[in-house]
C-alpha atoms as a PDB file:
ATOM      1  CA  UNK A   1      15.524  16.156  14.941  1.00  0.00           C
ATOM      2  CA  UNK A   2      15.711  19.568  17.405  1.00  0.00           C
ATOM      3  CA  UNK A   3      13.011  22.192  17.277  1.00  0.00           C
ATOM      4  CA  UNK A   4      14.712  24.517  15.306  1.00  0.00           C
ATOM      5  CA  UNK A   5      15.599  21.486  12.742  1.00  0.00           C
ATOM      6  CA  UNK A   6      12.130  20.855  12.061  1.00  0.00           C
ATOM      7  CA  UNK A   7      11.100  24.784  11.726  1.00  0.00           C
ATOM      8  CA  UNK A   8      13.962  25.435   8.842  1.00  0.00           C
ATOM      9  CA  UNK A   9      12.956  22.417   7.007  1.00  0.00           C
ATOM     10  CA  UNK A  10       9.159  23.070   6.902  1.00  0.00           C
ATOM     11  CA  UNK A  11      10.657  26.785   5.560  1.00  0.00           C
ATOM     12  CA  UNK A  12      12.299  25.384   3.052  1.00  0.00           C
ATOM     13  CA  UNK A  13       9.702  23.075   1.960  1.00  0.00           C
ATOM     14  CA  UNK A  14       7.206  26.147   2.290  1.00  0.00           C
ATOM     15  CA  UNK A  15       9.173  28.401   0.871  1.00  0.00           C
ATOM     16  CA  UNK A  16       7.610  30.129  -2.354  1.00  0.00           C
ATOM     17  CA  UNK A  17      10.546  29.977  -5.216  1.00  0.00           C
ATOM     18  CA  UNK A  18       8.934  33.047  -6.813  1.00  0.00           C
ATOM     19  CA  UNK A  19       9.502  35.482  -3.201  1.00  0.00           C
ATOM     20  CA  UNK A  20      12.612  33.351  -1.589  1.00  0.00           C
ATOM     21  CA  UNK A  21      15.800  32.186  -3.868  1.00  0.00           C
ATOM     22  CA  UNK A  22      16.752  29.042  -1.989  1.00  0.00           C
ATOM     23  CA  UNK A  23      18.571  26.087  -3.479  1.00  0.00           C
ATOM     24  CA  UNK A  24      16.789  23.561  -1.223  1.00  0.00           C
ATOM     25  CA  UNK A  25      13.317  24.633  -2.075  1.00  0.00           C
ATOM     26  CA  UNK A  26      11.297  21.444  -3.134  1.00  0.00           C
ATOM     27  CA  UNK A  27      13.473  19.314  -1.280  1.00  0.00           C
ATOM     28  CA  UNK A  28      11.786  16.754   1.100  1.00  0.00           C
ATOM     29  CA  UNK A  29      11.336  17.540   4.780  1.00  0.00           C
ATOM     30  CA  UNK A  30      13.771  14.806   5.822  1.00  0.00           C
ATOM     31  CA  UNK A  31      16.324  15.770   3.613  1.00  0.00           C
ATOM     32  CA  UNK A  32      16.445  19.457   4.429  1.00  0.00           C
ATOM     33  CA  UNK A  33      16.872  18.677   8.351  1.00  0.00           C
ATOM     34  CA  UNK A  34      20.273  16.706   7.261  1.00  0.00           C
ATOM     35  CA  UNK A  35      21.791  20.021   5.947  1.00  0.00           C
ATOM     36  CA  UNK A  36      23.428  22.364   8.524  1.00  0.00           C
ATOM     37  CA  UNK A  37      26.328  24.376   8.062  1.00  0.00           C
ATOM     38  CA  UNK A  38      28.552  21.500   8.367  1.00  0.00           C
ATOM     39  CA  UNK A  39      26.628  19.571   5.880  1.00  0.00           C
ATOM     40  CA  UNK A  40      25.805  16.968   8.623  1.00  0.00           C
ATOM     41  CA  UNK A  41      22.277  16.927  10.592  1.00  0.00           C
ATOM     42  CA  UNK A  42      19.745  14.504  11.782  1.00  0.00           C
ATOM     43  CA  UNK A  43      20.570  10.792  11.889  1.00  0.00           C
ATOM     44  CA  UNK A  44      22.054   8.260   9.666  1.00  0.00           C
ATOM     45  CA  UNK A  45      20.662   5.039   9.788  1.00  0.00           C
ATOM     46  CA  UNK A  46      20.131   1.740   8.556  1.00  0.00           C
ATOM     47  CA  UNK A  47      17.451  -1.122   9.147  1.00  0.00           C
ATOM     48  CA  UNK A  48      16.034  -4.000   6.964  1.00  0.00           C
ATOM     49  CA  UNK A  49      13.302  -6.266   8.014  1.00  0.00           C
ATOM     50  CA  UNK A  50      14.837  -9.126   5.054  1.00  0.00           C
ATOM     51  CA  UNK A  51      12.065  -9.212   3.297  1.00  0.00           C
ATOM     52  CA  UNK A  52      14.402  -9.092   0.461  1.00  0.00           C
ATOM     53  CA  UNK A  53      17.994  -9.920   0.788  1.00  0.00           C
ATOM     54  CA  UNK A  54      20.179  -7.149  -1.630  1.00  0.00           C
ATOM     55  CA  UNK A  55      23.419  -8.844  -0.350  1.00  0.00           C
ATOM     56  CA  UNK A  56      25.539 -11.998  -1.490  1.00  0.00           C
ATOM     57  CA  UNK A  57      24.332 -15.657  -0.916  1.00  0.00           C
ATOM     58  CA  UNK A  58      27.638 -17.036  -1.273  1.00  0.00           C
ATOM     59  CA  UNK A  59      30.968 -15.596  -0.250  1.00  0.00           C
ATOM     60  CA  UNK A  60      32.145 -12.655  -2.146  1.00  0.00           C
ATOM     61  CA  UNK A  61      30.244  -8.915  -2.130  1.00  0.00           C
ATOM     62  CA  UNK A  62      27.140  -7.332  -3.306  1.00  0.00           C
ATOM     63  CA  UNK A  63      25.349  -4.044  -2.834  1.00  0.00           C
ATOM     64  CA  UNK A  64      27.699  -3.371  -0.448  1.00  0.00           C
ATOM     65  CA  UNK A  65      27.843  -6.250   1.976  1.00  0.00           C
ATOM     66  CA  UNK A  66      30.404  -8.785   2.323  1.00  0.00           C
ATOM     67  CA  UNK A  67      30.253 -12.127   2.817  1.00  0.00           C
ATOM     68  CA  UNK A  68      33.995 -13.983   4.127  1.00  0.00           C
ATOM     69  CA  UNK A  69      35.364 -17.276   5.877  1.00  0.00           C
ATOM     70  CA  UNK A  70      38.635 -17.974   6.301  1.00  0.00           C
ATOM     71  CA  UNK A  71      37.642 -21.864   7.144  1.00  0.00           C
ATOM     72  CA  UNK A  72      34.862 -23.408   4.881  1.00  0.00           C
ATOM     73  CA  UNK A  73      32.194 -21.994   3.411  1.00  0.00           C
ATOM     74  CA  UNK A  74      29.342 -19.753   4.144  1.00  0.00           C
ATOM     75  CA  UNK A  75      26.627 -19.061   2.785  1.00  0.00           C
ATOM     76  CA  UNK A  76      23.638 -17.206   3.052  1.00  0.00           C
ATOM     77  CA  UNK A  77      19.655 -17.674   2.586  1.00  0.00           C
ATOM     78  CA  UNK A  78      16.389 -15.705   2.794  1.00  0.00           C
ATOM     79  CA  UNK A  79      13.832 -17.454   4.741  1.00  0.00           C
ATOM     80  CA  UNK A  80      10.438 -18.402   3.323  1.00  0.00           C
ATOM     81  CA  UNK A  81       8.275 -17.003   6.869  1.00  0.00           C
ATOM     82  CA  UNK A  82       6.174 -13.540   7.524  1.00  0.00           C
ATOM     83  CA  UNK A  83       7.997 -10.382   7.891  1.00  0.00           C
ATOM     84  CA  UNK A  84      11.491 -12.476   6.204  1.00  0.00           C
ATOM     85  CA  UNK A  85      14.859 -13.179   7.938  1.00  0.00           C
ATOM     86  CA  UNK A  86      18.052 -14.368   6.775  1.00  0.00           C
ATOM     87  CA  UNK A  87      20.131 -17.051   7.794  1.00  0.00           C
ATOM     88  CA  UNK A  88      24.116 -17.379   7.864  1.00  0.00           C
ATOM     89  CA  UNK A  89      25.283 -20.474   7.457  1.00  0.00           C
ATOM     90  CA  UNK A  90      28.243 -22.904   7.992  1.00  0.00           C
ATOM     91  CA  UNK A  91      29.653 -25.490   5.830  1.00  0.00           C
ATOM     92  CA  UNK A  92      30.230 -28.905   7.744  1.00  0.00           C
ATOM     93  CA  UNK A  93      33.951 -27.868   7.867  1.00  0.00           C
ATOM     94  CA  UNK A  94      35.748 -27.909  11.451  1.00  0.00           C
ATOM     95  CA  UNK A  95      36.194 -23.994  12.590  1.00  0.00           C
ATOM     96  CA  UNK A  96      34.095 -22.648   9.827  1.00  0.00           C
ATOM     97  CA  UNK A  97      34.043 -19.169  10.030  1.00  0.00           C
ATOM     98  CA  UNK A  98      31.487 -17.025   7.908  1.00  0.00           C
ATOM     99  CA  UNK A  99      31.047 -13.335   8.907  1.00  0.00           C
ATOM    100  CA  UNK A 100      28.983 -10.929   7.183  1.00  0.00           C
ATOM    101  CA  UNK A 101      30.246  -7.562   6.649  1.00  0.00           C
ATOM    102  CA  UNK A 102      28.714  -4.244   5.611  1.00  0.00           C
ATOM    103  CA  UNK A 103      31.280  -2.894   3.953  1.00  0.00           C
ATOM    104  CA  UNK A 104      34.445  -5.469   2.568  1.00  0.00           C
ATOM    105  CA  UNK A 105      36.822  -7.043   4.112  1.00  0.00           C
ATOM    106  CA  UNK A 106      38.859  -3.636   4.446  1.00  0.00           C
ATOM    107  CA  UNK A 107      36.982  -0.926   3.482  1.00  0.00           C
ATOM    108  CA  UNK A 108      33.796   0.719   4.284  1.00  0.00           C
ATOM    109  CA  UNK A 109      33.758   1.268   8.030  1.00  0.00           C
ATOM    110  CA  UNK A 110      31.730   3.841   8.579  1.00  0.00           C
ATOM    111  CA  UNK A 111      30.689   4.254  11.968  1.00  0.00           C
ATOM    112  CA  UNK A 112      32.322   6.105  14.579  1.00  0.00           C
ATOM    113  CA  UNK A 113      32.048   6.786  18.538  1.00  0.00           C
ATOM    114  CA  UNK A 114      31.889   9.923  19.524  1.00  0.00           C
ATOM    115  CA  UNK A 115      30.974  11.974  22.666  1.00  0.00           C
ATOM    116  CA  UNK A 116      28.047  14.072  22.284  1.00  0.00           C
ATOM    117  CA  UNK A 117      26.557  11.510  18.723  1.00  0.00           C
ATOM    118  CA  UNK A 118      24.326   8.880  19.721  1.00  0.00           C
ATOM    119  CA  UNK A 119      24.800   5.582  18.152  1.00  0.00           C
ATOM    120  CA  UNK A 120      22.749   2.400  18.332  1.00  0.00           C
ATOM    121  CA  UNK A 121      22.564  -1.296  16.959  1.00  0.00           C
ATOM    122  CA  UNK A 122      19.928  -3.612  17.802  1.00  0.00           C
ATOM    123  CA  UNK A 123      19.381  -6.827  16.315  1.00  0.00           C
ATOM    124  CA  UNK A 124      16.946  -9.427  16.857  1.00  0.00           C
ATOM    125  CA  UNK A 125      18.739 -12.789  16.216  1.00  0.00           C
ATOM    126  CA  UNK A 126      18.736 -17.079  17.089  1.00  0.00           C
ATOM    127  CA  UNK A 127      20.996 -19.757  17.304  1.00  0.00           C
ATOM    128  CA  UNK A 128      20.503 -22.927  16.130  1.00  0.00           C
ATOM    129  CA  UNK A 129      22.634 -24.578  18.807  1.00  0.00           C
ATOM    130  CA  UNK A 130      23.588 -22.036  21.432  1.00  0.00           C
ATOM    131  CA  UNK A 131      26.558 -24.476  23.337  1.00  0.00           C
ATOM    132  CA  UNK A 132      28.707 -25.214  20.201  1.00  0.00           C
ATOM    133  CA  UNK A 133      28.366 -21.469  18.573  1.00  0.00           C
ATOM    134  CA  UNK A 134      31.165 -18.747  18.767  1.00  0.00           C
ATOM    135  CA  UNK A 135      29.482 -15.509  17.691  1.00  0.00           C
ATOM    136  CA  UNK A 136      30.567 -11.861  17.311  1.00  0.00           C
ATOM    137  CA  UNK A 137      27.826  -9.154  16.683  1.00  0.00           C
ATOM    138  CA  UNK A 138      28.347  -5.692  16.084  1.00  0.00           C
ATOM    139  CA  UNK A 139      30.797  -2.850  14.889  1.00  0.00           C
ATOM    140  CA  UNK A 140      34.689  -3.385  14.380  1.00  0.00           C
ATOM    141  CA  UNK A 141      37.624  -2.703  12.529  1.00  0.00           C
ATOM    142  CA  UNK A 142      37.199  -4.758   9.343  1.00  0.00           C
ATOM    143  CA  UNK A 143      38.145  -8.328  10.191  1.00  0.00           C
ATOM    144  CA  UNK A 144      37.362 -11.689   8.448  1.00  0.00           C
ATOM    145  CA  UNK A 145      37.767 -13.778  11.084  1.00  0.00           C
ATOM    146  CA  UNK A 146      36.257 -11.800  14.400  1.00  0.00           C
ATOM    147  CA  UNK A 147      35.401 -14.189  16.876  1.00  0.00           C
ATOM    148  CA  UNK A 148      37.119 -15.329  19.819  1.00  0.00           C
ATOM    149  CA  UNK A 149      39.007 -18.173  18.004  1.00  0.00           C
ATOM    150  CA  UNK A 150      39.999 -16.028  15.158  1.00  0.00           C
ATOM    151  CA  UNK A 151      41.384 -12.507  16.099  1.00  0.00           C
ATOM    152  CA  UNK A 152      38.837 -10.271  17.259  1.00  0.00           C
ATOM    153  CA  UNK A 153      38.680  -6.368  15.764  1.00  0.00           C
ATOM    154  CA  UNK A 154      41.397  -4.222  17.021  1.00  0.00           C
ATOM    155  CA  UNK A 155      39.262  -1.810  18.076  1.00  0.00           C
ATOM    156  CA  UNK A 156      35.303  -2.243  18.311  1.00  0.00           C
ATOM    157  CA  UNK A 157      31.899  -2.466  20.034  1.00  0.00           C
ATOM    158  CA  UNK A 158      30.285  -5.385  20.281  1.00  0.00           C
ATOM    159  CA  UNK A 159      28.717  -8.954  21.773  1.00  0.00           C
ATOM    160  CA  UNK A 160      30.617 -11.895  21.526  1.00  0.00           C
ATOM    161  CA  UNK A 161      30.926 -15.606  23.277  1.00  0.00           C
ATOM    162  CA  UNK A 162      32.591 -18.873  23.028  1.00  0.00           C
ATOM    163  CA  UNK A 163      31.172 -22.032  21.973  1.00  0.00           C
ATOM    164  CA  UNK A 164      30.677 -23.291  25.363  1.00  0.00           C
ATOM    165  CA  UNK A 165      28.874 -20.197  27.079  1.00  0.00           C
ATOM    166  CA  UNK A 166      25.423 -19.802  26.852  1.00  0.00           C
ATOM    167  CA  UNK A 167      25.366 -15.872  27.571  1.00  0.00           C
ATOM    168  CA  UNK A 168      26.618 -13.271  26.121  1.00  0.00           C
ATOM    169  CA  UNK A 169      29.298 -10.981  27.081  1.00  0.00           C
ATOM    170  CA  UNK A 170      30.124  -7.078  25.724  1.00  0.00           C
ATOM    171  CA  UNK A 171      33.346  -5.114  24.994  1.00  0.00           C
ATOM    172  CA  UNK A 172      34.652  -1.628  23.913  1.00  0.00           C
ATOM    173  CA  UNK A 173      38.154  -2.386  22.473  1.00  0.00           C
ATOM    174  CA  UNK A 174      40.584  -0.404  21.313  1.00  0.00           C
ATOM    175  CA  UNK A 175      44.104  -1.268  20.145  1.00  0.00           C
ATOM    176  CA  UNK A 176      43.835  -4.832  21.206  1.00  0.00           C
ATOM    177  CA  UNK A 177      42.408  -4.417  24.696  1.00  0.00           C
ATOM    178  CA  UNK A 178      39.573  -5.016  25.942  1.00  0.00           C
ATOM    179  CA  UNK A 179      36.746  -4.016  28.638  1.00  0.00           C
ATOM    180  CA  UNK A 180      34.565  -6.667  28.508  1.00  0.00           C
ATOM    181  CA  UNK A 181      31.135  -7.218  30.666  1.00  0.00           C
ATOM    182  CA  UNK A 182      31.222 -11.354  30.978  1.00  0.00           C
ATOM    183  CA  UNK A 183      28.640 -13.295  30.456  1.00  0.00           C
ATOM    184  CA  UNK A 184      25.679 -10.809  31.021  1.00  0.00           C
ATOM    185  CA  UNK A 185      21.877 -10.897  30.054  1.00  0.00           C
ATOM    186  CA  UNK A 186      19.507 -14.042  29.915  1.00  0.00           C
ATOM    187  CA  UNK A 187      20.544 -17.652  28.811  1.00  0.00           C
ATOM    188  CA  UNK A 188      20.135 -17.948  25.113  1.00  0.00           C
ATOM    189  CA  UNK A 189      18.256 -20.755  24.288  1.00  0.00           C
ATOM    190  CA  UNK A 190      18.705 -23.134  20.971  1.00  0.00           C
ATOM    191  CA  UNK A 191      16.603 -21.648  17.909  1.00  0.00           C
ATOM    192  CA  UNK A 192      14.729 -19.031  19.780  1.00  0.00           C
ATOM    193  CA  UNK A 193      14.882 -15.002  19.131  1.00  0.00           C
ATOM    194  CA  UNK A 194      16.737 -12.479  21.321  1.00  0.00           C
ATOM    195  CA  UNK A 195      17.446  -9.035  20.501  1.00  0.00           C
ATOM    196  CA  UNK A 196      20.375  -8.017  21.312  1.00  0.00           C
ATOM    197  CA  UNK A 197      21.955  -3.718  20.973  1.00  0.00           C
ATOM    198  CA  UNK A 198      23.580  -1.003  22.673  1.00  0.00           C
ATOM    199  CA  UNK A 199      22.813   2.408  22.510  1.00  0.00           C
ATOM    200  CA  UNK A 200      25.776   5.052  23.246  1.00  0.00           C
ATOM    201  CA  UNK A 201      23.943   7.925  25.068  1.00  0.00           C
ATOM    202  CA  UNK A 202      24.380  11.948  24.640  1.00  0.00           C
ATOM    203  CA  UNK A 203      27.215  11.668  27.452  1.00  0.00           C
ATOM    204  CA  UNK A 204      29.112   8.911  25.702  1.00  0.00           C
ATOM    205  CA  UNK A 205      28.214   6.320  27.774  1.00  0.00           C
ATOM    206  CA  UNK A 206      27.269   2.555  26.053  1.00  0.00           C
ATOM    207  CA  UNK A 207      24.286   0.877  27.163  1.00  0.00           C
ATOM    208  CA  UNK A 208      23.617  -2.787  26.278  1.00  0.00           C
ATOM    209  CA  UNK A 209      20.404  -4.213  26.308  1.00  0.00           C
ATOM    210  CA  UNK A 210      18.952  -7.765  25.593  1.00  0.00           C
ATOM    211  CA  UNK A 211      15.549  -8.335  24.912  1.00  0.00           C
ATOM    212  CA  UNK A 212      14.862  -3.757  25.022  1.00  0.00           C
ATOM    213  CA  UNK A 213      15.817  -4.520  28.936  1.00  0.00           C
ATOM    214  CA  UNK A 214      18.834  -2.605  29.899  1.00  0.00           C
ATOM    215  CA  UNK A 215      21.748  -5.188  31.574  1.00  0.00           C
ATOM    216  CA  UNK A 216      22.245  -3.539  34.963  1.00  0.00           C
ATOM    217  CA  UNK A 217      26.086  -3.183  36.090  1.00  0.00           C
ATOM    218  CA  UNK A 218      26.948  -3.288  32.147  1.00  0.00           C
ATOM    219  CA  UNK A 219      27.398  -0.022  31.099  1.00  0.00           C
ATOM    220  CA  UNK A 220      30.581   1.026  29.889  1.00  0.00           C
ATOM    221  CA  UNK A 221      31.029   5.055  30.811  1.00  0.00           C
ATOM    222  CA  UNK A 222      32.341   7.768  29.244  1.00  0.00           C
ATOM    223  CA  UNK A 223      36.063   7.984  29.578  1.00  0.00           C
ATOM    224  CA  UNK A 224      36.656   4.440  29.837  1.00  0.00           C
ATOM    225  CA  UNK A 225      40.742   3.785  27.832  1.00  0.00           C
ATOM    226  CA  UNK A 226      38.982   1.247  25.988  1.00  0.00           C
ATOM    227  CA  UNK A 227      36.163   2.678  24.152  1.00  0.00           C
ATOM    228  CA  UNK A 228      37.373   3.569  20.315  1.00  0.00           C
ATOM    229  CA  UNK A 229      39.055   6.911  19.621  1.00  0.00           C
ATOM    230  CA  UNK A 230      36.635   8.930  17.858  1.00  0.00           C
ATOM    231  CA  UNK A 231      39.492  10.315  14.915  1.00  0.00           C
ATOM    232  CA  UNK A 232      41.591   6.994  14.513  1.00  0.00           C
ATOM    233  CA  UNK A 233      38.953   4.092  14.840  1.00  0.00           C
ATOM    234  CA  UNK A 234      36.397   3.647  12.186  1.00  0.00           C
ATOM    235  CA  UNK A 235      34.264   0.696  12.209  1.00  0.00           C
ATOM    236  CA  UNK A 236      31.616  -1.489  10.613  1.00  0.00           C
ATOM    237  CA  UNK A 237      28.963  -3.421  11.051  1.00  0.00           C
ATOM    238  CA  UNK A 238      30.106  -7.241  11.284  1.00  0.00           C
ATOM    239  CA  UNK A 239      27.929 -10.249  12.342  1.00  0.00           C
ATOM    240  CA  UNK A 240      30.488 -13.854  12.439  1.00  0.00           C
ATOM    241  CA  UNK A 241      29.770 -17.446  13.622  1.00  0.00           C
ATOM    242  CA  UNK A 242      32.254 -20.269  14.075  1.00  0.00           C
ATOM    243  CA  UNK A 243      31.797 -23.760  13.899  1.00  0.00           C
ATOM    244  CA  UNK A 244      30.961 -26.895  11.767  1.00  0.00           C
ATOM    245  CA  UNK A 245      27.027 -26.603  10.292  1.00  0.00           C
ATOM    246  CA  UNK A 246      26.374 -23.752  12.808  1.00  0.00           C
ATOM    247  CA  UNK A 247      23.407 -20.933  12.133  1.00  0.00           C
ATOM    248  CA  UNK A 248      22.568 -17.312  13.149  1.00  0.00           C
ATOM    249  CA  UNK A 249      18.958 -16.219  11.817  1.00  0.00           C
ATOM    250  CA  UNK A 250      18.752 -12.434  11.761  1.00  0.00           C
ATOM    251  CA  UNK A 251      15.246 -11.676  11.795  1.00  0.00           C
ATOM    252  CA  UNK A 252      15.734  -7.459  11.743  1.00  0.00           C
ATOM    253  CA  UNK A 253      18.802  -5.078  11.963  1.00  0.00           C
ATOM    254  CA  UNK A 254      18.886  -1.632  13.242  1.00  0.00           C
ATOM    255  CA  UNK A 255      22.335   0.650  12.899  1.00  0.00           C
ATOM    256  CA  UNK A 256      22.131   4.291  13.453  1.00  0.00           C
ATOM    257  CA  UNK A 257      24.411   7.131  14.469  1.00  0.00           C
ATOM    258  CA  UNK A 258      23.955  10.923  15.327  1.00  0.00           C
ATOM    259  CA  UNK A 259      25.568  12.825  12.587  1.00  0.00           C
END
């Protein structure tokens, strides 16, 4: 929030109704500083620390999460440990595919790059078996199926990598193409935490990180064909696995953008 964001919402929340007719009088701080004369200040964000789980357990939708496969089942479950986590999980089906979508399986993206907004996701996450786990993480054109054996988003920004590879790699796509950082970062390791985001800077560049270490020689800079067009490609927030019995834990989830 600037300066001058700040100063108009402590005068509105200062302001004495009696002296000052103001329709945002009363209103909290951190409400006031999201109203400009566009309507759109501050920063949108979400996080949850799961320690409750408002979304479904099995496939289908609820409070406004989506849970898909197109092969097998999937299901989700909160974990019983401090701080909670949940755990997306795949039926003993060849190829099973769960993703878990905020938003539905065609509606609800709601995140945009643009030049000039920041925009950040950050998740800290583990794999039960690292070397037989495809995984996509991160925001795309809805998709039910978005990891490399399925048909990634059209357009997106995100981590991904095949069963076999045991670090992760990072694309901007847009229209089917891809610019994609291979196999960057530190060796996941079975069951064990990494956290894993990108932050899009003030000059439009994307930054990923793993473990709050930025991955040198990864950014993807401003102007790049394959980065998402700001009025055409709206995404969402999608998290997918593939294969037989497979697990992602999420321990936390961060999504933000500059409004």
């Amino acid at each position: 929030m600037s300066g001058s964001n700040i100063a108009g919402a402590l005068l509105y929340r200062a302001a004495d109704p009696l002296a000052v007719s103001n329709r945002f009088n009363d209103l909290p701080i951190e409400v006031v500083a999201q109203i400009g004369e566009t309507g759109l200040l501050g920063i949108q964000y979400y996080f949850n620390h799961f320690l409750q789980w408002e979304g479904p357990v099995a496939e289908g939708s609820a409070s406004g999460w989506t849970l898909s496969g197109t092969t097998g089942a999937a299901t989700i479950t909160l974990s019983d440990i401090r701080n909670g986590a949940i755990t997306l999980t795949a039926d003993g089906t060849g190829s099973c595919n769960p993703t878990l979508a905020l938003g539905s399986a065609t509606v609800g993206m709601n995140f945009v790059y643009s030049v000039g907004k920041k925009l950040w996701m950050f998740a800290r996450v583990k794999l039960v078996t690292v070397a037989t786990t495809e995984v996509f993480l991160g925001f795309g054109t809805a998709d039910t199926s978005p990891c490399v054996t399925g048909t990634q988003p059209s357009d997106g920004i995100f981590f991904h990598k095949a069963s076999t590879d045991t670090k992760i790699s990072f694309d901007a796509r847009q229209n089917g193409t891809s610019t994609s950082k291979a196999a960057i970062g530190t060796t996941l390791v079975d069951d064990t935490y990494t956290i894993l985001g990108f932050y899009v800077d003030s000059l439009g560049n994307i930054n990923p990180s793993q473990d709050q270490v930025d991955l040198s020689g990864s950014q993807i800079a401003v102007g790049n064909a394959n980065i998402p067009d700001a009025g055409a490609d709206t995404m969402q927030f999608m998290v997918g696995i593939l294969g037989a019995s497979m697990t992602m834990t999420i321990d936390w989830l961060l999504l933000a953008q500059e409004l």
